[in-house]
N, C-alpha and C. Protein backbone atom coordinates (compact mmCIF):
# COMPACT_ATOMS: atom_id res chain seq x y z
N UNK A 1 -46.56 27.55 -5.03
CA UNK A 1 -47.25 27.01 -6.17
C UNK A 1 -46.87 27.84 -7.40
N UNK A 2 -47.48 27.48 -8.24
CA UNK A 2 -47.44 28.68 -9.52
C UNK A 2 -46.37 28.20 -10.60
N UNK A 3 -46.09 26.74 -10.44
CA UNK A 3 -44.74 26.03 -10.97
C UNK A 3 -45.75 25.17 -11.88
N UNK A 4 -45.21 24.35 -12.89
CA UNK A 4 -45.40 23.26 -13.71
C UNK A 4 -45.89 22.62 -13.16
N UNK A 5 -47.05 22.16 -13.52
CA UNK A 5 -48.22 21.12 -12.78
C UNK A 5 -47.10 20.01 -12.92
N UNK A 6 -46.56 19.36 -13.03
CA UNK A 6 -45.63 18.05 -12.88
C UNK A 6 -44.70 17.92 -11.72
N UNK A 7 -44.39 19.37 -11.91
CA UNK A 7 -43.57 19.40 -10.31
C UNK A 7 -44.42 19.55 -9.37
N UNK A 8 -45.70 20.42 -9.24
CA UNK A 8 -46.26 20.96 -8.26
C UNK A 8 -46.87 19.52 -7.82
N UNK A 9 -47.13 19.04 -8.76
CA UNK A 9 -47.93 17.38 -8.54
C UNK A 9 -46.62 16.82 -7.81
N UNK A 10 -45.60 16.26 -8.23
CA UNK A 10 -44.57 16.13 -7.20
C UNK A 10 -44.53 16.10 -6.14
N UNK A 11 -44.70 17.66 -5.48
CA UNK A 11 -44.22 18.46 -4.04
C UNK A 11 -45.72 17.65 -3.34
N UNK A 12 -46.74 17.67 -3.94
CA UNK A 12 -48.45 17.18 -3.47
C UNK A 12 -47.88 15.75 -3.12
N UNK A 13 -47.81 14.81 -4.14
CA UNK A 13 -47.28 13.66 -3.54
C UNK A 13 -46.53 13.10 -2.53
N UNK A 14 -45.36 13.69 -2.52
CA UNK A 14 -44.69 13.55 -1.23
C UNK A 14 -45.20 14.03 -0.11
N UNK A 15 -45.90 15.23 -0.13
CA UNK A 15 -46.54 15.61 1.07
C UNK A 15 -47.60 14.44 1.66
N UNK A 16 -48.44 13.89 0.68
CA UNK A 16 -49.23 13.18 1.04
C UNK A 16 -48.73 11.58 1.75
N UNK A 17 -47.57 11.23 0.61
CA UNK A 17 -46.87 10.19 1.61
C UNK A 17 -46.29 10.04 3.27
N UNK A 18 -45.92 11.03 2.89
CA UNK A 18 -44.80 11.74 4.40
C UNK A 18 -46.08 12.01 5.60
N UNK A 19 -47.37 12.38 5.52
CA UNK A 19 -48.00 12.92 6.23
C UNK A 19 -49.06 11.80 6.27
N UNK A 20 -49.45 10.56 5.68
CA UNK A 20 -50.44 9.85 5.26
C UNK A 20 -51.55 10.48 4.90
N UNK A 21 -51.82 11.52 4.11
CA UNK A 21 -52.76 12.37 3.80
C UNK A 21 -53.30 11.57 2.44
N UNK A 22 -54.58 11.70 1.89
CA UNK A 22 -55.32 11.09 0.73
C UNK A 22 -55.07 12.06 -0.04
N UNK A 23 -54.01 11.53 -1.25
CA UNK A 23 -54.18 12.66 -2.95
C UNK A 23 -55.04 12.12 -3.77
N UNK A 24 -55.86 13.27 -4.18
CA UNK A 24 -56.49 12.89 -5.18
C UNK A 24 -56.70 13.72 -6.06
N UNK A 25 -57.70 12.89 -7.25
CA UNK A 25 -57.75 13.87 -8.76
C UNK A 25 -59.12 14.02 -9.33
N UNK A 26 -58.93 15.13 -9.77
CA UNK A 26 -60.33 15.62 -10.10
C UNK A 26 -60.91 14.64 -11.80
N UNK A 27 -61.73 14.92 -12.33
CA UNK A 27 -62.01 14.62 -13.47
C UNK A 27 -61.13 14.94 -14.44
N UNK A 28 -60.40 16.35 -14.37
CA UNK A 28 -59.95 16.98 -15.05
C UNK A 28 -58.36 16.94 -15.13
N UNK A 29 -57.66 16.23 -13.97
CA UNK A 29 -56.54 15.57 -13.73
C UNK A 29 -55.84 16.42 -12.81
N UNK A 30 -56.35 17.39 -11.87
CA UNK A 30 -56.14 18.04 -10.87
C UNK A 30 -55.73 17.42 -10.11
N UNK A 31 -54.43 17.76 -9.05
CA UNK A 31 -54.69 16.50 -7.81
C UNK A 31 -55.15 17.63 -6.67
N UNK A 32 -55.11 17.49 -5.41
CA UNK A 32 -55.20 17.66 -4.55
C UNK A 32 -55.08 16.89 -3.32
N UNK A 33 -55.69 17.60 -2.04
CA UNK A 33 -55.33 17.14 -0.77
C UNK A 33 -56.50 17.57 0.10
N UNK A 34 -58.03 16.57 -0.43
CA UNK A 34 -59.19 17.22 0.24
C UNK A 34 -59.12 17.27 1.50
N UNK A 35 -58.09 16.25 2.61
CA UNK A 35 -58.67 16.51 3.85
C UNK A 35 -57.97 17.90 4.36
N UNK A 36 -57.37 18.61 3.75
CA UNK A 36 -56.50 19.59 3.91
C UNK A 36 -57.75 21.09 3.26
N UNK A 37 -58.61 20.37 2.38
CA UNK A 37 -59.05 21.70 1.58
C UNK A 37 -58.24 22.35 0.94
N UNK A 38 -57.42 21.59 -0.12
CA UNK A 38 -56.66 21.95 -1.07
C UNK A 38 -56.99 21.64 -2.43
N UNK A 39 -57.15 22.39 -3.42
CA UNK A 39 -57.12 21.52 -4.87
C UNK A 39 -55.56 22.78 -5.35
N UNK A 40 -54.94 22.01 -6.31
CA UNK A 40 -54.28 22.46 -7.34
C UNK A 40 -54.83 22.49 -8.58
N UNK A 41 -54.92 23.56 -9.50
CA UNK A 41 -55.63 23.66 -10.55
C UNK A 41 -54.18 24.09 -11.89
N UNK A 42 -54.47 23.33 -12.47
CA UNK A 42 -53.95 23.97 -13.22
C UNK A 42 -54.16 24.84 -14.85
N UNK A 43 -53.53 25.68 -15.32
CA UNK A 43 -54.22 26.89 -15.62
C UNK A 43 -53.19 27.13 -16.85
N UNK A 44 -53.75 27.66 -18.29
CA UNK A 44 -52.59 27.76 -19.61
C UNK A 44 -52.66 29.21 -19.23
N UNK A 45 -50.82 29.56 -19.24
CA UNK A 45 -50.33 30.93 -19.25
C UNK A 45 -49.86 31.34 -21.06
N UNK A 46 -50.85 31.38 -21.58
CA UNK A 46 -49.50 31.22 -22.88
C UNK A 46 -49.35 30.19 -23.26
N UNK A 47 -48.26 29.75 -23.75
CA UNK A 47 -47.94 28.49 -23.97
C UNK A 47 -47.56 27.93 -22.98
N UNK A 48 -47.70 28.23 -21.65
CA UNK A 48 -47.11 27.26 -20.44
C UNK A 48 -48.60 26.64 -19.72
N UNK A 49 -48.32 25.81 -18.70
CA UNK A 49 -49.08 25.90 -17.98
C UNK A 49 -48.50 25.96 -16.73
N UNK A 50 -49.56 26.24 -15.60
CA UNK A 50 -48.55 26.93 -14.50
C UNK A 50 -50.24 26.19 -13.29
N UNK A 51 -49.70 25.98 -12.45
CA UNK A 51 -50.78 25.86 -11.31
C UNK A 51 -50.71 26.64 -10.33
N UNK A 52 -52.34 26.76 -9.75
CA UNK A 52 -52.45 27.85 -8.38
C UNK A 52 -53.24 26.76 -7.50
N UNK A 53 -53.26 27.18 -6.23
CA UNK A 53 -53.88 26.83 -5.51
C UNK A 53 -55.45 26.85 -5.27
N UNK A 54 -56.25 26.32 -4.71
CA UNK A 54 -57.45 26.81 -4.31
C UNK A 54 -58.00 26.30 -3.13
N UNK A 55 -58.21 27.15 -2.08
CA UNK A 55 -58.22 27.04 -0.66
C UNK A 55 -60.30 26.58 -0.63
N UNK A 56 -60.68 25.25 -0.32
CA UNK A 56 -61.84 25.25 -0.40
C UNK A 56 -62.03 25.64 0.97
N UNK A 57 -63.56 25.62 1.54
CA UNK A 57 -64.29 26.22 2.63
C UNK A 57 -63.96 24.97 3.48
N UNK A 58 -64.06 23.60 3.49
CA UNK A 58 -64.31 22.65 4.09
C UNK A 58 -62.91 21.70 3.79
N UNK A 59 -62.28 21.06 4.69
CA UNK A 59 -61.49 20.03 4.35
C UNK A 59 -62.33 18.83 4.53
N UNK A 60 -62.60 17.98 3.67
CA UNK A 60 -63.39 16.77 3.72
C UNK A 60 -63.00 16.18 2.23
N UNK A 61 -62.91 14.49 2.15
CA UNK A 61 -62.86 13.92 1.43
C UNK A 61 -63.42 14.06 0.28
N UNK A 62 -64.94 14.79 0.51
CA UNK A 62 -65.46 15.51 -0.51
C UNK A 62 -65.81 16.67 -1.06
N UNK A 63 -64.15 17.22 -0.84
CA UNK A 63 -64.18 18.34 -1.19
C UNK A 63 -64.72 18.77 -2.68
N UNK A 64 -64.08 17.91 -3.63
CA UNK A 64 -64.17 18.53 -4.86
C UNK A 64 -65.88 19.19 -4.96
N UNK A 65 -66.74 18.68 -4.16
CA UNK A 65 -68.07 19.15 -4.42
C UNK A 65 -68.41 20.61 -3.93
N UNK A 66 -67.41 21.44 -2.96
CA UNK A 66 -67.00 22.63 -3.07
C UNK A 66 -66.19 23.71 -3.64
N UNK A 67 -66.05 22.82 -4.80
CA UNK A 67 -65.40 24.05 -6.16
C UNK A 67 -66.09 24.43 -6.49
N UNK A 68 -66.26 26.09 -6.40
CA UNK A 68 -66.80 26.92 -6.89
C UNK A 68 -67.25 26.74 -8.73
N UNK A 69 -68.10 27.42 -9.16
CA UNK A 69 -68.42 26.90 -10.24
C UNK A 69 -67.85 27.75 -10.92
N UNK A 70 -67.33 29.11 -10.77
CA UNK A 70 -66.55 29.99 -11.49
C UNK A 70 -65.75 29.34 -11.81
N UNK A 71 -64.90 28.09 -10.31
CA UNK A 71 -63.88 27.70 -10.98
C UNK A 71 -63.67 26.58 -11.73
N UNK A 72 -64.44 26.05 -11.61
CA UNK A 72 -64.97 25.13 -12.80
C UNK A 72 -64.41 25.69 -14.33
N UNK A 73 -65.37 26.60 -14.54
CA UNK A 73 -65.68 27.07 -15.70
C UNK A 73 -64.25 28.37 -16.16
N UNK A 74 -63.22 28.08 -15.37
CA UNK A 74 -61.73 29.20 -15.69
C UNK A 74 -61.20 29.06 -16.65
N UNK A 75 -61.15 27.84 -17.41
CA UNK A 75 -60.51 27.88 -18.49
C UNK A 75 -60.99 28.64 -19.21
């Protein structure tokens, strides 16, 4: 991870095709891979932006309701 949310969104997509896994997006235009307990976040370095991962507690469709609220609030 840690690449241009456009690519990293990319590498997410195909994974999700290839594997029949559900991508999805947050409010905020995050995608992820809840049944996996994955979100990608992405994050301004500077003038870039760059995405990290975030490993939730639970893989479930509804994950996003286990983002931490710190991370909510990172920007």
């Amino acid at each position: 991870m840690g690449g241009a949310p456009s690519r990293t969104e990319e590498g997410i997509a195909a994974y999700a095709e290839e594997h029949d896994a559900m991508l999805c997006f947050d409010p905020d235009g995050n995608s992820g891979l809840p049944g996996l307990g994955l979100i990608l976040r992405a994050q301004r370095a500077g003038d870039l932006a760059l995405t990290r991962p975030v490993f939730l507690p639970e893989p479930d469709p509804s994950a996003w309701e286990y983002l931490p609220a710190r991370e909510k609030a990172r920007f």
